[in-house]
N, C-alpha and C. Protein backbone atom coordinates (compact mmCIF):
# COMPACT_ATOMS: atom_id res chain seq x y z
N UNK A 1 110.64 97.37 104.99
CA UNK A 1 109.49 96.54 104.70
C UNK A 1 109.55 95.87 103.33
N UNK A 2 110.43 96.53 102.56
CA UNK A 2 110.73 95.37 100.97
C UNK A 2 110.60 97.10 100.01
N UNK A 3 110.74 96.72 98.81
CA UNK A 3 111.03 97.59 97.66
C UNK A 3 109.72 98.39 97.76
N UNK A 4 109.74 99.70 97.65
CA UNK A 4 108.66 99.90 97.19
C UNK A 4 107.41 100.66 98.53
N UNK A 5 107.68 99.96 99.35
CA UNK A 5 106.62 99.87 100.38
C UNK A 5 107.51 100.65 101.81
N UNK A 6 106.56 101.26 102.25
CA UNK A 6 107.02 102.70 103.67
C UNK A 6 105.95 101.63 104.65
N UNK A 7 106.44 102.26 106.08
CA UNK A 7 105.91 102.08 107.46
C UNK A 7 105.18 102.92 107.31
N UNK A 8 103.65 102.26 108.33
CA UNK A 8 102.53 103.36 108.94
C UNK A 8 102.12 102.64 110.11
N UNK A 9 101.52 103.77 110.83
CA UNK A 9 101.54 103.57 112.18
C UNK A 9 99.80 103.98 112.32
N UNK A 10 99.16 102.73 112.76
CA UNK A 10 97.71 103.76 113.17
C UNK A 10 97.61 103.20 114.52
N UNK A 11 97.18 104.46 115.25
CA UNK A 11 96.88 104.38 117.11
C UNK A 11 95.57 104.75 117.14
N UNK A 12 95.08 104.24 118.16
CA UNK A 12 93.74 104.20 118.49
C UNK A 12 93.46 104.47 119.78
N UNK A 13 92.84 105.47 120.40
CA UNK A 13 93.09 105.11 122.11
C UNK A 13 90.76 105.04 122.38
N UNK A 14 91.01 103.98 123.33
CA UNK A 14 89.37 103.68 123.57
C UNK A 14 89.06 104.93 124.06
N UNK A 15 87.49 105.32 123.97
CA UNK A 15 87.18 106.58 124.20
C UNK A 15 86.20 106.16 125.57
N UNK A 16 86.06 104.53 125.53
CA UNK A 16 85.03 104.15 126.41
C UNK A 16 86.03 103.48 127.67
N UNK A 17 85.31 102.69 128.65
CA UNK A 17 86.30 101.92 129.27
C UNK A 17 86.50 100.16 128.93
N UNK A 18 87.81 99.98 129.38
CA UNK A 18 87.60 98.51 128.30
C UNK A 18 86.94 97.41 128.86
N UNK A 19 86.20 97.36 129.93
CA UNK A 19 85.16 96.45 130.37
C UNK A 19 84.18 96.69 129.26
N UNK A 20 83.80 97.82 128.44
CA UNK A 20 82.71 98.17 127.55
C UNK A 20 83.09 98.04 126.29
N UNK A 21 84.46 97.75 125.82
CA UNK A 21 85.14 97.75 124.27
C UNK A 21 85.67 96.26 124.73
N UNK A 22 85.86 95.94 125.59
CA UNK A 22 86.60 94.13 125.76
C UNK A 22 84.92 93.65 124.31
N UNK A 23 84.11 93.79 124.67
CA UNK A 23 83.05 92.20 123.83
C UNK A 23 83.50 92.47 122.40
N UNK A 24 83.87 93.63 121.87
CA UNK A 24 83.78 94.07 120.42
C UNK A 24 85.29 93.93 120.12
N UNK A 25 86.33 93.32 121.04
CA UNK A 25 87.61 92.96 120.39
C UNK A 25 88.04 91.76 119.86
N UNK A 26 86.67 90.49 120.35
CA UNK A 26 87.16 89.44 119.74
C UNK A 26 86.53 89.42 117.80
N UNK A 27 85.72 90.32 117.67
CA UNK A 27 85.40 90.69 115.99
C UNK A 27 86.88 91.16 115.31
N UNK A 28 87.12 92.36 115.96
CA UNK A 28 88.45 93.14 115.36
C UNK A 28 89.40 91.74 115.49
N UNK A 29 90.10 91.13 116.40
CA UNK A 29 90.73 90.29 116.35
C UNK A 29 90.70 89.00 115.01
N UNK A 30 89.17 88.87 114.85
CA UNK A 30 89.01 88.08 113.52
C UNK A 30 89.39 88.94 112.40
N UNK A 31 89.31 90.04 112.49
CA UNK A 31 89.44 90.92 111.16
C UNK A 31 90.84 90.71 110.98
N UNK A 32 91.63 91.02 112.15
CA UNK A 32 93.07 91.60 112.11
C UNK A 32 93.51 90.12 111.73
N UNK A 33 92.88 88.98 112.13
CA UNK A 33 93.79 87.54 111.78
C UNK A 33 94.03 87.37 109.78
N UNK A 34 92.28 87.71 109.45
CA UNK A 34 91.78 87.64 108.41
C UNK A 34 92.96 88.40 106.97
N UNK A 35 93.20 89.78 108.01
CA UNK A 35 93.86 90.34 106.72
C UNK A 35 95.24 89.83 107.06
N UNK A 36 95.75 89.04 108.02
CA UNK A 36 97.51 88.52 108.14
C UNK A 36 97.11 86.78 106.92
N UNK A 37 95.86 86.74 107.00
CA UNK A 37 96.00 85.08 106.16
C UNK A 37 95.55 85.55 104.90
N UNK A 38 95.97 86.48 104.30
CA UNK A 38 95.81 86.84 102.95
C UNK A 38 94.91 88.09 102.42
N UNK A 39 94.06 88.56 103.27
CA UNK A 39 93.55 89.97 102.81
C UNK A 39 94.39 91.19 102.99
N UNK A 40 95.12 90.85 103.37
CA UNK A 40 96.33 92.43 102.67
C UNK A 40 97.53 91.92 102.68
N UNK A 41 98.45 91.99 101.65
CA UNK A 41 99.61 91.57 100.51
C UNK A 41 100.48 92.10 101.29
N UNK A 42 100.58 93.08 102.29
CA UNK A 42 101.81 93.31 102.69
C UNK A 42 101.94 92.86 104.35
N UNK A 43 103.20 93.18 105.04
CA UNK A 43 103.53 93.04 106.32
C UNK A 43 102.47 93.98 107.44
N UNK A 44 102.21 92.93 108.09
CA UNK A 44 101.04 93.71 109.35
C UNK A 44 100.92 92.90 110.46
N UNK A 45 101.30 93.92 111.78
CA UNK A 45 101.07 93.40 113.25
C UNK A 45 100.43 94.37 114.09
N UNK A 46 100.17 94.09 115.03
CA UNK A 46 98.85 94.55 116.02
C UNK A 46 99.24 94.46 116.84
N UNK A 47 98.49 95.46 118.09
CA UNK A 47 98.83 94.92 119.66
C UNK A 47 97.64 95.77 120.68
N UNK A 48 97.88 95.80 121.46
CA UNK A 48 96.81 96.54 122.67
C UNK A 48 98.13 98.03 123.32
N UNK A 49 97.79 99.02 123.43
CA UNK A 49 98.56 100.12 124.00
C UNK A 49 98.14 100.03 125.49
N UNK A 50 98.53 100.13 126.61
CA UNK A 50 98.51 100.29 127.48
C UNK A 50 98.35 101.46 128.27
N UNK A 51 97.17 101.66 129.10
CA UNK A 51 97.12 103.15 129.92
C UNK A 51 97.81 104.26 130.55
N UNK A 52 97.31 104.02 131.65
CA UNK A 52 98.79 105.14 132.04
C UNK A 52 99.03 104.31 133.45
N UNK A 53 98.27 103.37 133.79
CA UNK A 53 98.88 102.20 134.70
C UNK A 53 99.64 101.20 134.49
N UNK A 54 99.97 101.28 132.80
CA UNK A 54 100.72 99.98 132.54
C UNK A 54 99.79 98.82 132.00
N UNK A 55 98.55 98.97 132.15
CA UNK A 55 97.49 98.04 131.89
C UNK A 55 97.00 97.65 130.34
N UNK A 56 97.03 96.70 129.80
CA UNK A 56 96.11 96.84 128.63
C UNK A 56 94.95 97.85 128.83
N UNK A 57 94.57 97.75 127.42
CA UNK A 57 93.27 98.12 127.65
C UNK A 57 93.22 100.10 126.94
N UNK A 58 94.11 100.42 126.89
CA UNK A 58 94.16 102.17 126.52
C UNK A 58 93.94 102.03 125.20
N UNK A 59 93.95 101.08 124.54
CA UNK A 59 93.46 101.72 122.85
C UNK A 59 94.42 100.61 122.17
N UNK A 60 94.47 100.66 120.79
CA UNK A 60 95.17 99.67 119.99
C UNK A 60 96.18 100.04 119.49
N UNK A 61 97.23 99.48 118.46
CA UNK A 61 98.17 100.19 117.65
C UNK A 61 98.48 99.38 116.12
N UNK A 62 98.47 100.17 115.25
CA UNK A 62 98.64 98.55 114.53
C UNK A 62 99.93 99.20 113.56
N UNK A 63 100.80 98.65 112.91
CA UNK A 63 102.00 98.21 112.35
C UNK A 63 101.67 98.10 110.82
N UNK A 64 101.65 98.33 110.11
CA UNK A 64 101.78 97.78 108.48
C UNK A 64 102.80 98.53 107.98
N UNK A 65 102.93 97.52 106.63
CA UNK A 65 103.49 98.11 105.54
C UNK A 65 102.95 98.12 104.33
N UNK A 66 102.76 99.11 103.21
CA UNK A 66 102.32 99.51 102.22
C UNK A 66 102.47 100.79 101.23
N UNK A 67 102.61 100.36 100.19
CA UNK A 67 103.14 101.66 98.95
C UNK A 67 103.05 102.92 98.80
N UNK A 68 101.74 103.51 99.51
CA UNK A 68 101.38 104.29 100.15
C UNK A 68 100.25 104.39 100.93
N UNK A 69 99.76 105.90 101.31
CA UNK A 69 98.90 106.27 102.27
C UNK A 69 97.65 105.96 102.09
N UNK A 70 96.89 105.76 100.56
CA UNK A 70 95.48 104.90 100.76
C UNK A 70 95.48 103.59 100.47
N UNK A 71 96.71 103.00 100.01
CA UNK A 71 96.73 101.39 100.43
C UNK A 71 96.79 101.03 101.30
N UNK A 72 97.34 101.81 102.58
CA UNK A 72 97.32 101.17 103.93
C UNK A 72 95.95 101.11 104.61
């Protein structure tokens, strides 16, 4: 990830079903755009985890990099 800076991994799995967490992902989605156009200095990607059908929808995962464990 560059000098200095380690991988972290945060997983998320929905506790609800995602017909009931789908309305509250297009907010997170602004958030997650927000900190790639300049609110956090380092490397960061996102995605949706998939169930146990293969389906979106099981929870999130997200990707960064940062110096350490409470900067991420």
């Amino acid at each position: 990830p560059g000098p200095g800076l380690k991988w972290f991994v945060k997983t998320e799995q929905f506790s609800k079903p995602f017909p009931v967490v789908k309305p509250h992902l297009e907010a997170h989605r602004a958030w997650v755009a927000e900190l790639r156009e300049g609110g956090y200095p380092y490397p960061i990607t996102s995605g949706y985890r998939v169930d146990s059908e293969s389906r979106p929808g099981g929870g999130g995962l997200m990707i960064l990099a940062a110096p350490d464990h409470e900067s991420a």
